[in-house]
N, C-alpha and C. Protein backbone atom coordinates (compact mmCIF):
# COMPACT_ATOMS: atom_id res chain seq x y z
N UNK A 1 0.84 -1.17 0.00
CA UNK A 1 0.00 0.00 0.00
C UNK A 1 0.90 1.24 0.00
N UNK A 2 0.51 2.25 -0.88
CA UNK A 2 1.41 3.46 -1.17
C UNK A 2 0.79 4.43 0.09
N UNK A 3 1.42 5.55 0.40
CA UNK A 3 0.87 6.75 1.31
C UNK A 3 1.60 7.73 0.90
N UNK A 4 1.13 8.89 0.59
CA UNK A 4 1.24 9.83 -0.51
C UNK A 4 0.29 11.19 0.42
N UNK A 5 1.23 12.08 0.90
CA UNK A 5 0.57 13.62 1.40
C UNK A 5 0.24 13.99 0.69
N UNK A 6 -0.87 15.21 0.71
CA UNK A 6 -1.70 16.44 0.38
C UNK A 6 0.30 17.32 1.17
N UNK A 7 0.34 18.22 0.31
CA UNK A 7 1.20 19.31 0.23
C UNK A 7 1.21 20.02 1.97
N UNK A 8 -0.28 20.45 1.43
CA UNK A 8 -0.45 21.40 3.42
C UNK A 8 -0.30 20.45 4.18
N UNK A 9 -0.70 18.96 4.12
CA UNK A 9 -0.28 18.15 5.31
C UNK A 9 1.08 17.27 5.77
N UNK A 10 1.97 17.44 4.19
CA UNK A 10 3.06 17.37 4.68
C UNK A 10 3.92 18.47 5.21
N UNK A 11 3.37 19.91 5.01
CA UNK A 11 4.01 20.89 5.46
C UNK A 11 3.64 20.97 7.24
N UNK A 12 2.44 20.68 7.28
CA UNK A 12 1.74 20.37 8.45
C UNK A 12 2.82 19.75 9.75
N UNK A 13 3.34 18.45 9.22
CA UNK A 13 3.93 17.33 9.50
C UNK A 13 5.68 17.80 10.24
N UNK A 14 5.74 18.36 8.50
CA UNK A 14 7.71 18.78 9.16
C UNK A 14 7.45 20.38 9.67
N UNK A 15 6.79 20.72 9.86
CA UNK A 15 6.58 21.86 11.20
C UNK A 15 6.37 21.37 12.44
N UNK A 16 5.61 20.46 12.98
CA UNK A 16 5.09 19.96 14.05
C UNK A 16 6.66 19.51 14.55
N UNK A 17 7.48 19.01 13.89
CA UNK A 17 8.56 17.75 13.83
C UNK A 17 9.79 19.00 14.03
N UNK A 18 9.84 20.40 12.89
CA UNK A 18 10.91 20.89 13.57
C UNK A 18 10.33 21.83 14.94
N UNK A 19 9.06 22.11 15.16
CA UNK A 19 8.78 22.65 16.52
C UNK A 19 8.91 22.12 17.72
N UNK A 20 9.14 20.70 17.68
CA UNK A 20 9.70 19.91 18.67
C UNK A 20 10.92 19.63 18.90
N UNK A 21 11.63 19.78 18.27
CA UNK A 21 13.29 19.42 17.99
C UNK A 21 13.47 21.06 18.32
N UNK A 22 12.96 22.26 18.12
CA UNK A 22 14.19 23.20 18.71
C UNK A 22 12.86 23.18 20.26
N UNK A 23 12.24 23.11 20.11
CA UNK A 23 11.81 23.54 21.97
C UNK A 23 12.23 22.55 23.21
N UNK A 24 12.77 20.84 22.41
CA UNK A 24 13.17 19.85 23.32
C UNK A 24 14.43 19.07 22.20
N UNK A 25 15.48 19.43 21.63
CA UNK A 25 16.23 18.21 20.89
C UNK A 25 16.07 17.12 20.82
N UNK A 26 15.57 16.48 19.97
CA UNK A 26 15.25 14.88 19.70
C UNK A 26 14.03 14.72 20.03
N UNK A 27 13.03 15.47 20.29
CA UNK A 27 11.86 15.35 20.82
C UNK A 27 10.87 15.15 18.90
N UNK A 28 11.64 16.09 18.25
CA UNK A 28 11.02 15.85 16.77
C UNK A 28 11.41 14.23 16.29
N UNK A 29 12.43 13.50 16.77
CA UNK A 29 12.22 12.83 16.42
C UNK A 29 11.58 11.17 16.57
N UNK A 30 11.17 11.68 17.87
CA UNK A 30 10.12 10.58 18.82
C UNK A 30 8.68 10.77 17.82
N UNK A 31 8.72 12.28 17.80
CA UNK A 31 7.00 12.61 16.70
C UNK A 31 7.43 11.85 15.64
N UNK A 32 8.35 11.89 14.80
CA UNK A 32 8.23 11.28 13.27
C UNK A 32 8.51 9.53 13.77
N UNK A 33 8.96 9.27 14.81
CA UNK A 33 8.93 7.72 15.28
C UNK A 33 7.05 7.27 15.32
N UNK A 34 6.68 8.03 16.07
CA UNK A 34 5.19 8.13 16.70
C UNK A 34 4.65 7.97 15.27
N UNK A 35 4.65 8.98 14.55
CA UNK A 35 4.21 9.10 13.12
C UNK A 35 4.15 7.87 12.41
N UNK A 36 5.52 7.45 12.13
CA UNK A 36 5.57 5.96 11.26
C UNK A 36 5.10 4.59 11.74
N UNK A 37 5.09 5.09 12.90
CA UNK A 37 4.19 3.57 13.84
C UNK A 37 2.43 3.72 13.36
N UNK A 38 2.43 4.76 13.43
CA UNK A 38 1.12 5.20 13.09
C UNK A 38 0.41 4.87 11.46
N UNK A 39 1.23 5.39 10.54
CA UNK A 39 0.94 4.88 9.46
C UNK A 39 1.69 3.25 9.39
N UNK A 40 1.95 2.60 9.66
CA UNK A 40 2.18 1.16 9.53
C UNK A 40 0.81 0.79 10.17
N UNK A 41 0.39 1.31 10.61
CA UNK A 41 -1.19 0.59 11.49
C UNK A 41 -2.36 1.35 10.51
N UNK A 42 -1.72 2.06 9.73
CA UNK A 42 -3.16 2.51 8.83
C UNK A 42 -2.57 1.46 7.67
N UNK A 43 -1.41 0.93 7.42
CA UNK A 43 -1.21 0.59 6.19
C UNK A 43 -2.07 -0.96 6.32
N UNK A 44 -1.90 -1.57 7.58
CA UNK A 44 -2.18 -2.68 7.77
C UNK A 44 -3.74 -2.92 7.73
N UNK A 45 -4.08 -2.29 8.56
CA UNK A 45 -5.91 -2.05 8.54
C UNK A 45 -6.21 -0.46 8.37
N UNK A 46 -5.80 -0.09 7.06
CA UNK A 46 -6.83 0.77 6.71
C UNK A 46 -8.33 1.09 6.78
N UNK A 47 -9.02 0.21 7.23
CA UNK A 47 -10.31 0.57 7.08
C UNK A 47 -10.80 0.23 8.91
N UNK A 48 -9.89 -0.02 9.62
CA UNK A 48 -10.21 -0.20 10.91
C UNK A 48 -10.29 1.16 11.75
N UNK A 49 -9.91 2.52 11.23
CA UNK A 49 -9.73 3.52 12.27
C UNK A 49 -11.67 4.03 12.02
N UNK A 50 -11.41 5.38 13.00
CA UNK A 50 -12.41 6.10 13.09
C UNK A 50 -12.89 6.52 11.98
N UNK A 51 -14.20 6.64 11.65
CA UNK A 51 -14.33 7.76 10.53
C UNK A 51 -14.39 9.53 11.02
N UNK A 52 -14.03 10.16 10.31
CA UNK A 52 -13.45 11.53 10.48
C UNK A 52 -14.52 12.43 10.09
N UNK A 53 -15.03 12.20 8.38
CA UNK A 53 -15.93 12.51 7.96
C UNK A 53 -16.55 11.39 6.69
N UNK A 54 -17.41 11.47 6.49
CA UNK A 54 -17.85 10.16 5.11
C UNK A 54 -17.32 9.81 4.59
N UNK A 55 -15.18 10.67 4.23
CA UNK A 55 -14.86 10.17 3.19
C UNK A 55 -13.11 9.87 3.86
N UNK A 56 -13.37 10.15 4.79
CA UNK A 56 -11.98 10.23 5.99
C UNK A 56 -11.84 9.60 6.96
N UNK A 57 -10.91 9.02 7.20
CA UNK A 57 -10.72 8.67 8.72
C UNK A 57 -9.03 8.83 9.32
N UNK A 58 -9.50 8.64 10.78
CA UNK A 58 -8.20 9.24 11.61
C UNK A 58 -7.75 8.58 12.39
N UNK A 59 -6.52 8.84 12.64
CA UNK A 59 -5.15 7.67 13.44
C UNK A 59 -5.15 8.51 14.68
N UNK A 60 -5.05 8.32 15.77
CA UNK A 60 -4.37 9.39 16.65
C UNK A 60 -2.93 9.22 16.93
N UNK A 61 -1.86 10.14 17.00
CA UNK A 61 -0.82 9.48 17.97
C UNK A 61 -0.39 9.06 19.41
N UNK A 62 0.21 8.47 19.43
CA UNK A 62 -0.11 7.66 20.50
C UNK A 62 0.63 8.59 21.61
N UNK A 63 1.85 9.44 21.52
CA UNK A 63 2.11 10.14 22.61
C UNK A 63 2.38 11.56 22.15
N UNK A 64 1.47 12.38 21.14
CA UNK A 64 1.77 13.80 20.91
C UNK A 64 -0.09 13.82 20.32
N UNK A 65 -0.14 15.45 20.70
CA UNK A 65 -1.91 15.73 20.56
C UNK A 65 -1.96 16.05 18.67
N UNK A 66 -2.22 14.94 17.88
CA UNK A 66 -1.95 15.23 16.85
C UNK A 66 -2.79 13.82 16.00
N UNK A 67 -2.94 14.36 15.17
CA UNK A 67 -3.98 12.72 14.31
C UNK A 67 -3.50 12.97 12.89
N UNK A 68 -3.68 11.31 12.38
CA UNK A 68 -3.56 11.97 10.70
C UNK A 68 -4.89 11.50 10.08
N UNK A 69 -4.87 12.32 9.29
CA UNK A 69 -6.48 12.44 8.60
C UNK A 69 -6.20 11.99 7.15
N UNK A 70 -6.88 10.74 6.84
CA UNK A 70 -6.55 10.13 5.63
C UNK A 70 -7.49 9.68 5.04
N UNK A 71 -7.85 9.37 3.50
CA UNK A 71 -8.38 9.06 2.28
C UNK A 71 -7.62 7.89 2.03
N UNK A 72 -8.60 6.85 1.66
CA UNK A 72 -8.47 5.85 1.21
C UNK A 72 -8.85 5.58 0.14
N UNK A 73 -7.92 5.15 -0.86
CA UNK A 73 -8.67 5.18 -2.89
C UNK A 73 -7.71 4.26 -3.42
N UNK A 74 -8.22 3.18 -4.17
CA UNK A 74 -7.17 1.99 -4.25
C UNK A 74 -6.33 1.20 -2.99
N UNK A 75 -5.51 1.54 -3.55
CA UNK A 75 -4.43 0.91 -2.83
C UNK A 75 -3.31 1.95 -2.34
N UNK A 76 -4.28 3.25 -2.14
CA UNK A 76 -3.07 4.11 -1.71
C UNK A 76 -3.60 5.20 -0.62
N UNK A 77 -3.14 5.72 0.37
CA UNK A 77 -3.39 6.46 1.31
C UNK A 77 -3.29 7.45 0.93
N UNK A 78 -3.72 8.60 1.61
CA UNK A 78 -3.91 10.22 1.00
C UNK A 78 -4.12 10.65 2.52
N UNK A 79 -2.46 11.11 2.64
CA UNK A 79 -3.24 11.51 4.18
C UNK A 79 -3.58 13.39 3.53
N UNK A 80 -4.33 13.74 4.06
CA UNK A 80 -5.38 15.02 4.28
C UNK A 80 -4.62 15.95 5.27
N UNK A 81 -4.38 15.63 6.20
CA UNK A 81 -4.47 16.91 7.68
C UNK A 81 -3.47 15.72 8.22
N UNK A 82 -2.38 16.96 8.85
CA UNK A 82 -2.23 16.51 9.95
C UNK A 82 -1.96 17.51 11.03
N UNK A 83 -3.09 17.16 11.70
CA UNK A 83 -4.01 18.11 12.41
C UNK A 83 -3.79 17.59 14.14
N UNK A 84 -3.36 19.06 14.74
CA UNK A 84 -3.17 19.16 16.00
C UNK A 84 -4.80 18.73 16.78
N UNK A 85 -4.86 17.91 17.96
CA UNK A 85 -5.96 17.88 18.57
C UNK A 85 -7.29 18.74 18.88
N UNK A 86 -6.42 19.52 19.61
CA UNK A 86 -7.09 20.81 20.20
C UNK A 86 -6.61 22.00 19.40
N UNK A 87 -6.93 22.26 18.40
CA UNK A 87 -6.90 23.14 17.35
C UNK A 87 -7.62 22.89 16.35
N UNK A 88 -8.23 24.35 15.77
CA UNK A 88 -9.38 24.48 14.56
C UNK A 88 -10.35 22.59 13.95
N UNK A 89 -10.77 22.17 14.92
CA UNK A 89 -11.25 21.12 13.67
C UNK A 89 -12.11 21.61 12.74
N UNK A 90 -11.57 20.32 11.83
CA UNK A 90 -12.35 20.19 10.97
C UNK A 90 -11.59 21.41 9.33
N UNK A 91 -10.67 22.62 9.72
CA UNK A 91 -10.11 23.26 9.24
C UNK A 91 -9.38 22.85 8.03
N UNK A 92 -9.37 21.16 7.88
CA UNK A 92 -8.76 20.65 6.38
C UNK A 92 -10.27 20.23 5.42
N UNK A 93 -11.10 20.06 5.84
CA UNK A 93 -12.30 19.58 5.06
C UNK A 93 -12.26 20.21 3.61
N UNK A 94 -11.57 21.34 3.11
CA UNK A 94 -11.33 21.81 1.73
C UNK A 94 -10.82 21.09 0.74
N UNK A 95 -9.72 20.43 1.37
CA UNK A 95 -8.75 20.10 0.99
C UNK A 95 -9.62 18.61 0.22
N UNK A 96 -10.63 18.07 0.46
CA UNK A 96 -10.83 17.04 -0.28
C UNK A 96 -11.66 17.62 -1.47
């Protein structure tokens, strides 16, 4: 299974990742650890998470307030948002 960002949500992604690395060193890279554990569990059961909206669904991470918001079409992931917890929801819904 392929996984393939939306632009804003990979920009999304390596912001979150360098905002952690200068406020704690190495702390960005526990998030992009967190991250890839995360998509290996969407790659495996894609269709097991939450639904987000009718056409979305979401991973949470397991130790930072952050989810990825993904499209499923074929055989390939589309993550959407990756979207802080407690901030603006719902603020990527354009993007599909």
């Amino acid at each position: 299974m392929n996984v393939e960002f939306l632009l804003p949500a990979y920009y999304e992604y390596s912001d979150a990742v360098d905002y952690y690395n200068l406020r704690f060193p190495g702390l960005g890279s526990k998030l992009e650890s967190d991250f890839r554990k995360a998509i290996e569990r969407i790659k495996k059961y894609p269709d097991a998470w939450q639904q987000e909206t009718k056409e979305t669904r979401r991973v949470l991470l397991s130790s930072f307030p952050y989810k990825i918001v993904y499209h499923l079409y074929d055989e390939t992931v589309y993550i959407i948002a990756f979207a802080h917890t407690h901030q603006k929801p719902y603020y990527w819904v354009d993007r599909m």
